[in-house]
C-alpha atoms as a PDB file:
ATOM      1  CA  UNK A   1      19.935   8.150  10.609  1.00  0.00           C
ATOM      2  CA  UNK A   2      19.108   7.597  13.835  1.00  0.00           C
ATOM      3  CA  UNK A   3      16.794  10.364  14.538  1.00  0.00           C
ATOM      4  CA  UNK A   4      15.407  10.230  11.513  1.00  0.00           C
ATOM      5  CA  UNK A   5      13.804   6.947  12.529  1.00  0.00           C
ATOM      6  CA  UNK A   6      12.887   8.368  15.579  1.00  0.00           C
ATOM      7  CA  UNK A   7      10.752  10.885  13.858  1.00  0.00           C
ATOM      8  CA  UNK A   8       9.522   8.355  11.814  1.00  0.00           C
ATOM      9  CA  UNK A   9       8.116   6.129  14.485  1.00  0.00           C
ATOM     10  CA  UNK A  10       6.541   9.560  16.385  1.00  0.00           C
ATOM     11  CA  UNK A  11       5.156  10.383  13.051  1.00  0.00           C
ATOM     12  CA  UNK A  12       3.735   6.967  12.654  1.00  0.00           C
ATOM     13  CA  UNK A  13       1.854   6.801  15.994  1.00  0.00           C
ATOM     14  CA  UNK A  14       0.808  10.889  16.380  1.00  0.00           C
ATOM     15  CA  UNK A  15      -2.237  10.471  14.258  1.00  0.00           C
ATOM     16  CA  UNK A  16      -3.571   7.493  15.712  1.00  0.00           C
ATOM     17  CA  UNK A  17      -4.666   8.707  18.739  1.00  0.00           C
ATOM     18  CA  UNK A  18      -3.528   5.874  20.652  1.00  0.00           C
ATOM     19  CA  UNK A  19      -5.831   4.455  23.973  1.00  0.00           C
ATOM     20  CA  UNK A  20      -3.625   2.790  27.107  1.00  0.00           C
ATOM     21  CA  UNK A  21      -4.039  -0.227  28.099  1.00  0.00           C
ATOM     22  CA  UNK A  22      -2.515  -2.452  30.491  1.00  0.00           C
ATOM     23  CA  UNK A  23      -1.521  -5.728  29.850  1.00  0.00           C
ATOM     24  CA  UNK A  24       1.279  -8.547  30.831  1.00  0.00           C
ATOM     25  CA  UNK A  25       3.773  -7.192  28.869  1.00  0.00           C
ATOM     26  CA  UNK A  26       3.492  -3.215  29.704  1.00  0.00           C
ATOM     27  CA  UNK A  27       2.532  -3.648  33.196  1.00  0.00           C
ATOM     28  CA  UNK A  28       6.542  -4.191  33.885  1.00  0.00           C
ATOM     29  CA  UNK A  29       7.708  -1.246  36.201  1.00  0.00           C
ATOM     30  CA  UNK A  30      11.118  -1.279  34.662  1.00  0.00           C
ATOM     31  CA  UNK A  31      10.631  -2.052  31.015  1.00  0.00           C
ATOM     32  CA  UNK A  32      12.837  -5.123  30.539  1.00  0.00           C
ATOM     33  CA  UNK A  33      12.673  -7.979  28.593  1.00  0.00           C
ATOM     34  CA  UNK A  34      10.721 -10.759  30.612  1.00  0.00           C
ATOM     35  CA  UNK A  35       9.418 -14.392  29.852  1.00  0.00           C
ATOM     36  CA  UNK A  36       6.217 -12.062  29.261  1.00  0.00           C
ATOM     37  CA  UNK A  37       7.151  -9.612  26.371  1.00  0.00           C
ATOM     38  CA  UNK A  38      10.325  -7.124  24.999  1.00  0.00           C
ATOM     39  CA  UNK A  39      11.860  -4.719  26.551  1.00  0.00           C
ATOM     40  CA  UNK A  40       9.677  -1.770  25.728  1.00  0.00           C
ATOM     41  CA  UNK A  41      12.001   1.472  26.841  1.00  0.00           C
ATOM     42  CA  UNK A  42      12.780   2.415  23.543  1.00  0.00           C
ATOM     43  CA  UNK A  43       9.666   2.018  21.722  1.00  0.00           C
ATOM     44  CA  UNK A  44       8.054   3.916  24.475  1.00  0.00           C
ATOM     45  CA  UNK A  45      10.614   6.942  24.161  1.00  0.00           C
ATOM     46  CA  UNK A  46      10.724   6.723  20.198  1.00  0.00           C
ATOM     47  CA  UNK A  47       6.701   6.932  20.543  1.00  0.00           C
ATOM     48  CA  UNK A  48       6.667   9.883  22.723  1.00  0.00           C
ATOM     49  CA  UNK A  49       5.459   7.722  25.951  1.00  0.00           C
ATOM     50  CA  UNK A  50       2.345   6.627  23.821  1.00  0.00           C
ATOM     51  CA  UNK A  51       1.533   3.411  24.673  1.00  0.00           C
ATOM     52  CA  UNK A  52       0.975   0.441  22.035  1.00  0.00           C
ATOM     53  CA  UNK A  53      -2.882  -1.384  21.858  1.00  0.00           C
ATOM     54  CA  UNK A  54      -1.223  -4.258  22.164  1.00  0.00           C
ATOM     55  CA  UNK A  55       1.824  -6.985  22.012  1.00  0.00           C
ATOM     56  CA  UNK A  56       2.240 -10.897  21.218  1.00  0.00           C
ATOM     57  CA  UNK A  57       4.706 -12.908  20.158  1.00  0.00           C
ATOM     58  CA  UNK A  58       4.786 -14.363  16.418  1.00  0.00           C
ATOM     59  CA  UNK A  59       6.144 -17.324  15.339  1.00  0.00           C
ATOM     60  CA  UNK A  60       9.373 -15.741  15.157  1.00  0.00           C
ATOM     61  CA  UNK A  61      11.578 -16.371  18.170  1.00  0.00           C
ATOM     62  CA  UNK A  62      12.715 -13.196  19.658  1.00  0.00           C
ATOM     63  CA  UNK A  63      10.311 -11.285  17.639  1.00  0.00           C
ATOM     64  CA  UNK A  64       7.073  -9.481  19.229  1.00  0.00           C
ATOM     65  CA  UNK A  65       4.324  -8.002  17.175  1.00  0.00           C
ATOM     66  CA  UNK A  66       3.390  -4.293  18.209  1.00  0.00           C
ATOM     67  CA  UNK A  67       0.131  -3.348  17.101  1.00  0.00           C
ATOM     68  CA  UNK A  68      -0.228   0.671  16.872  1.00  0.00           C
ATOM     69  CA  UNK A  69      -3.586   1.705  16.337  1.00  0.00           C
ATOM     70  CA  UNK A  70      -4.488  -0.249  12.844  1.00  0.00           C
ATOM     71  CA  UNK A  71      -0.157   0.096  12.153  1.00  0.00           C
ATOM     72  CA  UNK A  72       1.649  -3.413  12.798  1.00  0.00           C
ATOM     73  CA  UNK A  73       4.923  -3.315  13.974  1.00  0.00           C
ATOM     74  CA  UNK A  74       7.571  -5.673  15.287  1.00  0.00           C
ATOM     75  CA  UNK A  75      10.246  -5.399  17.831  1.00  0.00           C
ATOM     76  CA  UNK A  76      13.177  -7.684  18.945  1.00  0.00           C
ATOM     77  CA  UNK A  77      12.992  -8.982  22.647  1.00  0.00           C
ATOM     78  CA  UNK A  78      15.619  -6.710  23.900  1.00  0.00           C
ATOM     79  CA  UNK A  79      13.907  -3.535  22.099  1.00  0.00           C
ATOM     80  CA  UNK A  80      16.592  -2.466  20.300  1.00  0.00           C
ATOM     81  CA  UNK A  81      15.001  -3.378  16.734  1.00  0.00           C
ATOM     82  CA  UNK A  82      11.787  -2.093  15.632  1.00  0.00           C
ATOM     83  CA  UNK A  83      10.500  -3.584  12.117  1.00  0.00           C
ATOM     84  CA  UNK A  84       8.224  -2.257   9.609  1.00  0.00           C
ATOM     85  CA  UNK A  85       7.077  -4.799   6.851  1.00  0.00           C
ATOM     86  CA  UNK A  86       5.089  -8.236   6.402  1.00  0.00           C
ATOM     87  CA  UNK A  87       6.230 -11.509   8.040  1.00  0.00           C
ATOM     88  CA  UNK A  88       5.170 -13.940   5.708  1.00  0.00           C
ATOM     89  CA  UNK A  89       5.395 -17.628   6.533  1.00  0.00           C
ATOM     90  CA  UNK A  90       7.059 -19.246   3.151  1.00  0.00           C
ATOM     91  CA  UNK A  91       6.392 -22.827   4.148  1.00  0.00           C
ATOM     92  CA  UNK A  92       2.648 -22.265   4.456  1.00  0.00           C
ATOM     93  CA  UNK A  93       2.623 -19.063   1.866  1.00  0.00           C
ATOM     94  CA  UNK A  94       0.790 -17.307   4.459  1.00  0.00           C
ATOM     95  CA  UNK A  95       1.034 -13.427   4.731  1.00  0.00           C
ATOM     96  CA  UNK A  96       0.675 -13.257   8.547  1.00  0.00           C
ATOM     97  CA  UNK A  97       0.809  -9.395   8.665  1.00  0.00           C
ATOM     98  CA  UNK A  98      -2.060  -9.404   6.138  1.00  0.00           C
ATOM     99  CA  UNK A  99      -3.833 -11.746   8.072  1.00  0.00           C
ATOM    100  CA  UNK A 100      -3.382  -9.714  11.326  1.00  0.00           C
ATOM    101  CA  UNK A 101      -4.652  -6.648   9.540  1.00  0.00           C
ATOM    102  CA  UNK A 102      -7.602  -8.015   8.382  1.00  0.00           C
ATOM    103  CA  UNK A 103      -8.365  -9.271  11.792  1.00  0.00           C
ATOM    104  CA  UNK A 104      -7.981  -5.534  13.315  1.00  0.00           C
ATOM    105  CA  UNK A 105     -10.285  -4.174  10.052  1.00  0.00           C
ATOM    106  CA  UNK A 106     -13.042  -6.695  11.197  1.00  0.00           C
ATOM    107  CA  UNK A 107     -12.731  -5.687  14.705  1.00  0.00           C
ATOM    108  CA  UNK A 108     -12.659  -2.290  14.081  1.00  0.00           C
ATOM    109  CA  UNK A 109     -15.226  -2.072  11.325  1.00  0.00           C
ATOM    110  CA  UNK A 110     -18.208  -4.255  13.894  1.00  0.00           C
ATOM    111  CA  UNK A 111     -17.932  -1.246  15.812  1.00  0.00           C
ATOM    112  CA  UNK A 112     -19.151   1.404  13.284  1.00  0.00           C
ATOM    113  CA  UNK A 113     -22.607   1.825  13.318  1.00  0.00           C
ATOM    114  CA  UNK A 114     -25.093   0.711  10.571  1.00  0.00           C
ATOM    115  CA  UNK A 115     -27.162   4.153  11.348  1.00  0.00           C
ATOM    116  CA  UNK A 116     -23.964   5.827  10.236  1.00  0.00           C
ATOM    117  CA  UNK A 117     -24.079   3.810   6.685  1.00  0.00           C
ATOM    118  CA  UNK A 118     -26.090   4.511   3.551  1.00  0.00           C
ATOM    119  CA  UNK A 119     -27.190   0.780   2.937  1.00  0.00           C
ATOM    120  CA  UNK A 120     -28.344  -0.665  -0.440  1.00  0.00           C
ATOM    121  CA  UNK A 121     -29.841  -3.991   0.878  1.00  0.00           C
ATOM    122  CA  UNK A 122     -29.786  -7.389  -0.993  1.00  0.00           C
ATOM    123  CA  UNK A 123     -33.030  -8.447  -2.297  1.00  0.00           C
ATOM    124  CA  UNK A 124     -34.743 -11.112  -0.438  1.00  0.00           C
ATOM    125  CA  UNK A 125     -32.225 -12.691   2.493  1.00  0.00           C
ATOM    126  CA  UNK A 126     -29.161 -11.493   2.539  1.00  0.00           C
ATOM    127  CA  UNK A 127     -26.423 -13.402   1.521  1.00  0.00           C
ATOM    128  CA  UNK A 128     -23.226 -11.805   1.858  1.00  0.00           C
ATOM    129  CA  UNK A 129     -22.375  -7.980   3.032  1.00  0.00           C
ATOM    130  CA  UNK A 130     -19.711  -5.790   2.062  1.00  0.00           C
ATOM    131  CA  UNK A 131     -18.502  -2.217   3.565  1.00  0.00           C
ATOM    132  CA  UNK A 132     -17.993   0.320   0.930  1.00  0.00           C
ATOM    133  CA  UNK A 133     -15.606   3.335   1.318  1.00  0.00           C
ATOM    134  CA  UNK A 134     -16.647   5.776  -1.307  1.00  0.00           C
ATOM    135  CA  UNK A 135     -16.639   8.847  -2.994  1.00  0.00           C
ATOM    136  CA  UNK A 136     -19.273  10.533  -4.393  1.00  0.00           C
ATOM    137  CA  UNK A 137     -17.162  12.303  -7.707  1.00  0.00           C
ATOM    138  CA  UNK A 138     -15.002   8.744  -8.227  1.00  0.00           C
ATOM    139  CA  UNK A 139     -15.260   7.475 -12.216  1.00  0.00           C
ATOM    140  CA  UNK A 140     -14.976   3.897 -10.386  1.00  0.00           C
ATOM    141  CA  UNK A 141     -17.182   4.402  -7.287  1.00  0.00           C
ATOM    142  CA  UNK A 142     -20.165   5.759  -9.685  1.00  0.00           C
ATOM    143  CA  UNK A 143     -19.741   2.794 -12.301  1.00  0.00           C
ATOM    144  CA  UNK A 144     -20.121   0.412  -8.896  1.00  0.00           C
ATOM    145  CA  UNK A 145     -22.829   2.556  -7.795  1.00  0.00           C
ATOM    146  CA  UNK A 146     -24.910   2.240 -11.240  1.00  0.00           C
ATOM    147  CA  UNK A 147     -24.441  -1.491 -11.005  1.00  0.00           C
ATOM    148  CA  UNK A 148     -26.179  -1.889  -7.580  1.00  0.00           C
ATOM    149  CA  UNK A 149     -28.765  -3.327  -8.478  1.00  0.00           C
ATOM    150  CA  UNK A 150     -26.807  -6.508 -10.087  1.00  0.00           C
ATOM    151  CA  UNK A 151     -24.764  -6.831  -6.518  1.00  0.00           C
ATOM    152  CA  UNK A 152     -27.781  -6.372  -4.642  1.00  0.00           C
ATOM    153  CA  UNK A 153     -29.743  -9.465  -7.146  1.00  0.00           C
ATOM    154  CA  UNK A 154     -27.116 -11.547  -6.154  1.00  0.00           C
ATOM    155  CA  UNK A 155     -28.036 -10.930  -2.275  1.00  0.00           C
ATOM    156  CA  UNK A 156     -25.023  -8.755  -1.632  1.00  0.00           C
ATOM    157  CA  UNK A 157     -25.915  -5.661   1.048  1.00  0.00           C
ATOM    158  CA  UNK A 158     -23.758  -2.866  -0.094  1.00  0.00           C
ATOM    159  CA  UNK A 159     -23.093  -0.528   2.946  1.00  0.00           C
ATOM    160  CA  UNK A 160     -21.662   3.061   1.536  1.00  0.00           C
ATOM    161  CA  UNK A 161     -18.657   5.187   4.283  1.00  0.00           C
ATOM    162  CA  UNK A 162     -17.770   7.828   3.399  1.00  0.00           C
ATOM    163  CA  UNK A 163     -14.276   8.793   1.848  1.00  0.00           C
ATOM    164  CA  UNK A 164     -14.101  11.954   0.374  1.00  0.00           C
ATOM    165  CA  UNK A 165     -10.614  11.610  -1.783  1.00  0.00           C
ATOM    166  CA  UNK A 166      -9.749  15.513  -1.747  1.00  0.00           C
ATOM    167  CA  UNK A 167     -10.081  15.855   2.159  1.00  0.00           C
ATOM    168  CA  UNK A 168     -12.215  17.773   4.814  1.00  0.00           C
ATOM    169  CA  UNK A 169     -13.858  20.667   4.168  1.00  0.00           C
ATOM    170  CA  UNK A 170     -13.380  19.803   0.210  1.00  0.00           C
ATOM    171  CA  UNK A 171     -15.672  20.187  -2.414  1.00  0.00           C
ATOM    172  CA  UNK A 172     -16.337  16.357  -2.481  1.00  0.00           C
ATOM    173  CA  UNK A 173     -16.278  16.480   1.685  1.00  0.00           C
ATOM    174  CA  UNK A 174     -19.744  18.549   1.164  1.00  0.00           C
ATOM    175  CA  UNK A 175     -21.152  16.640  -1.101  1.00  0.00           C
ATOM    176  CA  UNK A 176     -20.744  13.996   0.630  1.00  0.00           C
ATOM    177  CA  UNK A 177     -22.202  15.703   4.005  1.00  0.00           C
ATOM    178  CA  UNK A 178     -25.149  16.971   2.108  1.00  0.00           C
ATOM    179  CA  UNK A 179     -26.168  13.074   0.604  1.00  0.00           C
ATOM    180  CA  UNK A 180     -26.096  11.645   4.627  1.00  0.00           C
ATOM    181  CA  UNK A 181     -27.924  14.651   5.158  1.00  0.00           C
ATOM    182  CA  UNK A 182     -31.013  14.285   3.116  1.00  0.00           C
ATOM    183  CA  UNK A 183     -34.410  13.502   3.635  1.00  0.00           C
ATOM    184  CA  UNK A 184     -33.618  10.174   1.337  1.00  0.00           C
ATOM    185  CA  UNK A 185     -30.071   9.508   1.420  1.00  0.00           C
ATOM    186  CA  UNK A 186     -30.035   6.526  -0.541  1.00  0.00           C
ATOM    187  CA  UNK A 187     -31.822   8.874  -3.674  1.00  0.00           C
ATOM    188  CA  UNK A 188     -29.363  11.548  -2.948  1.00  0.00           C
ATOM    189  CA  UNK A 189     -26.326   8.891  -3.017  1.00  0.00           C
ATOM    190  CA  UNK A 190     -28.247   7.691  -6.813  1.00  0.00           C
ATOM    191  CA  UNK A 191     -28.591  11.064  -7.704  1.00  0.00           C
ATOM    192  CA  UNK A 192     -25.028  12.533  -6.875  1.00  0.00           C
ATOM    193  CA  UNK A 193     -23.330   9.439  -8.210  1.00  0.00           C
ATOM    194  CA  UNK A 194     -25.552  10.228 -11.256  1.00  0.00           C
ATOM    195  CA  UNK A 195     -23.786  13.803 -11.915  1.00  0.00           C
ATOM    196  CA  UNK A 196     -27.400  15.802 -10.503  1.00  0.00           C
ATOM    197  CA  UNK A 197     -27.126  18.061  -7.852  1.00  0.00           C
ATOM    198  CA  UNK A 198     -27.949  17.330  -4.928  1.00  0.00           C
ATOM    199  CA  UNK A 199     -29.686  20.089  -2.188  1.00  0.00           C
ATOM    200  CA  UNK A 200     -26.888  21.527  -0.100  1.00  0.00           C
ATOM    201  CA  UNK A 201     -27.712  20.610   3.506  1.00  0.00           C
ATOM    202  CA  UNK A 202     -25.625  19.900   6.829  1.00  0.00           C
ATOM    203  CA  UNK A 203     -26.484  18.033   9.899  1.00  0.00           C
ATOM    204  CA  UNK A 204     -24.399  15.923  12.694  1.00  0.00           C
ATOM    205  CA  UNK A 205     -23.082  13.413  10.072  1.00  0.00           C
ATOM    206  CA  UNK A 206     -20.309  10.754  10.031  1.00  0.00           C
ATOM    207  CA  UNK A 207     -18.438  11.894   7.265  1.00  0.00           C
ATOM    208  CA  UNK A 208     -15.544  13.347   8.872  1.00  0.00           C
ATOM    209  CA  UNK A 209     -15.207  10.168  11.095  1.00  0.00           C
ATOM    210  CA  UNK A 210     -15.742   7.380   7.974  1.00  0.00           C
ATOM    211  CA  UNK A 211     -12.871   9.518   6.191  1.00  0.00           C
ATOM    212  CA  UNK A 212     -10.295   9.483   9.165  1.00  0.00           C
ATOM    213  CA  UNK A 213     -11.110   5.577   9.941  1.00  0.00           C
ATOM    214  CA  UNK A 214     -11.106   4.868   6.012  1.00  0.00           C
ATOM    215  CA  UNK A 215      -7.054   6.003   6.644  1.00  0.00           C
ATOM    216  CA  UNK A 216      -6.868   4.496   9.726  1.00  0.00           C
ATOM    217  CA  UNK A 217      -8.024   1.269   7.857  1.00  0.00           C
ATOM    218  CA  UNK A 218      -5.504   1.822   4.986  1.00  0.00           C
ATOM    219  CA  UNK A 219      -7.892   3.062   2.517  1.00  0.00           C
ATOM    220  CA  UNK A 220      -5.535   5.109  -0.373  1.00  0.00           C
ATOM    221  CA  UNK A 221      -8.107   4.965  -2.661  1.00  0.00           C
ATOM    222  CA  UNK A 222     -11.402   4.251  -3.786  1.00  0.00           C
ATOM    223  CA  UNK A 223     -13.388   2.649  -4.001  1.00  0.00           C
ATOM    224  CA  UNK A 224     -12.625   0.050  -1.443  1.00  0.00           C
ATOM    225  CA  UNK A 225     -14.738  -2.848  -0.476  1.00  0.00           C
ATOM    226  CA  UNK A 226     -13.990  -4.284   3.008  1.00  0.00           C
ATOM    227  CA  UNK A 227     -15.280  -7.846   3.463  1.00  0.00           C
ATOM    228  CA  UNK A 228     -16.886  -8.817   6.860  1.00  0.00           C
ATOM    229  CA  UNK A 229     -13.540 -10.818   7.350  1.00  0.00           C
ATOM    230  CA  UNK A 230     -11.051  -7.293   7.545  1.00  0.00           C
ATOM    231  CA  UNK A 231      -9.925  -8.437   4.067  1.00  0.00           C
ATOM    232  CA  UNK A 232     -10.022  -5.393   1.661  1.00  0.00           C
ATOM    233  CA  UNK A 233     -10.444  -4.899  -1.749  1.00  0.00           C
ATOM    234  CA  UNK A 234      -9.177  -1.910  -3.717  1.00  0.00           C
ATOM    235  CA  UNK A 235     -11.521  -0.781  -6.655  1.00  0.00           C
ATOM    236  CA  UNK A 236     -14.327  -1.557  -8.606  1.00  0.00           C
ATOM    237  CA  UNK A 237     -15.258  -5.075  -8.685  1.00  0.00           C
ATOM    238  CA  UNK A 238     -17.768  -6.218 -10.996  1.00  0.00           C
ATOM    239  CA  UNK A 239     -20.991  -8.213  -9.143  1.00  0.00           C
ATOM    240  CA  UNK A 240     -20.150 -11.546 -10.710  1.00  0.00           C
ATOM    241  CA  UNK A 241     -16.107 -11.722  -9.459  1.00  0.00           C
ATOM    242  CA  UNK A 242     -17.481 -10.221  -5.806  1.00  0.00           C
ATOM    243  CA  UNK A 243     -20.434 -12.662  -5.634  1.00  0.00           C
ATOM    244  CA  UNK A 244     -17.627 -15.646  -6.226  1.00  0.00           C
ATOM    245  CA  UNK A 245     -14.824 -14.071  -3.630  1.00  0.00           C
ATOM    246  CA  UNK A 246     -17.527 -13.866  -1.520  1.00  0.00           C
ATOM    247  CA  UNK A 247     -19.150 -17.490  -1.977  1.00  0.00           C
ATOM    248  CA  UNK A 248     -14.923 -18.897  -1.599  1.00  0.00           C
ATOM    249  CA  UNK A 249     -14.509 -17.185   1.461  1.00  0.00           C
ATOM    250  CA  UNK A 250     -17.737 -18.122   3.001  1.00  0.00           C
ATOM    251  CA  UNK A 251     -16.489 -21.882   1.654  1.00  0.00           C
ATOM    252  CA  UNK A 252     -13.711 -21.408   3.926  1.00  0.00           C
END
């Protein structure tokens, strides 16, 4: 049992590609619990020596959040527990995990570039913007896609990633490539989401990078529509019920 959770923690952190980075906590040349943060030695030998983004306390005594890439996890001030699973404050029905996430997604999500995104603007000013993760063969993501006019009437800016749900180097992976490639990507995204073929090109394109940080971000599915706030929303929503999740959370 125990080195099968071993394996599991290595295989949870190997595809994150995870940077250093010193702080309070990990700067500790022995790796013992201090005032500061857990003890750390056997996370860092479960991970391989990979060092965690970053760790905080919660509001749980004795309990430290480890943040692994966009993978929360917790561990017990003398690092012998490591915890996988939402802390969720009961008094205040508050997912704090959630909450966490969504703050990494935003983060995370500021840093991709809009020259990388095939934007549908609102009409007139802007109101609200969402992040869409799509696919160009999805049922779902081509019934959102033939109501964008209705999100973009209601001053929502609909900015397509791409998520190709069959993988790299797939059939959907190409068409995907070849609709950022075009002279008109925004007509090639209509067109493709339309059933028409669309002219087989390549250039240097994002896809491969939206589809690895679409799983970095959790995206299982799609399509998924990631609010400026990290919060995410899996499948099709129709323009009215976004327009209103939109107008409560800019209420907040």
């Amino acid at each position: 049992m125990a080195n099968s959770s071993v394996s599991f923690l290595k295989a949870l952190a190997f595809p994150l590609l995870l940077s250093a980075f010193t702080n309070s906590a990990l700067a500790q040349s022995d790796n013992t619990a201090t005032a500061t943060g857990p003890d750390l030695s056997k996370l860092a030998a479960a991970l391989g020596g990979r060092t965690p983004d970053s760790i905080g306390e919660t509001p749980v005594s004795g309990l430290y959040e480890v943040v692994l890439g966009s993978q929360i996890l917790y561990l017990t001030a003398d690092g012998r527990y490591a915890v996988q699973g939402d802390v969720i404050d009961l008094d205040a029905s508050n997912n704090l995990t959630e909450n966490r996430r969504n703050d990494l997604r935003a983060a995370t999500m500021q840093k991709v570039s809009a020259d990388d995104m095939i934007i549908f603007p609102a009409d007139g000013d802007a109101k609200y913007e969402v992040s869409v993760f799509t696919d160009i063969d999805c049922g779902y993501c081509r019934k959102l896609h033939s109501e964008i006019s209705a999100y973009n009437a209601k001053g929502i800016t609909v900015r397509y990633l791409a998520f190709p749900r069959a993988g790299l180097n797939s059939e959907s992976y190409n068409k995907a490539v070849s609709v950022w490639c075009a002279d008109n990507p925004q007509e090639a995204m209509t067109n493709a989401k339309q059933g028409e073929e669309v002219e087989t090109k390549t250039c240097p394109n994002p896809v491969a990078d939206e589809y690895q940080l679409g799983q970095q971000l959790g995206v299982r599915g799609t399509p998924s529509i990631v609010l400026n706030n990290g919060e995410m929303i899996p499948g099709y929503v129709p323009a009215d019920r976004l327009e209103q999740t939109l107008a409560n959370l800019a209420a907040q």
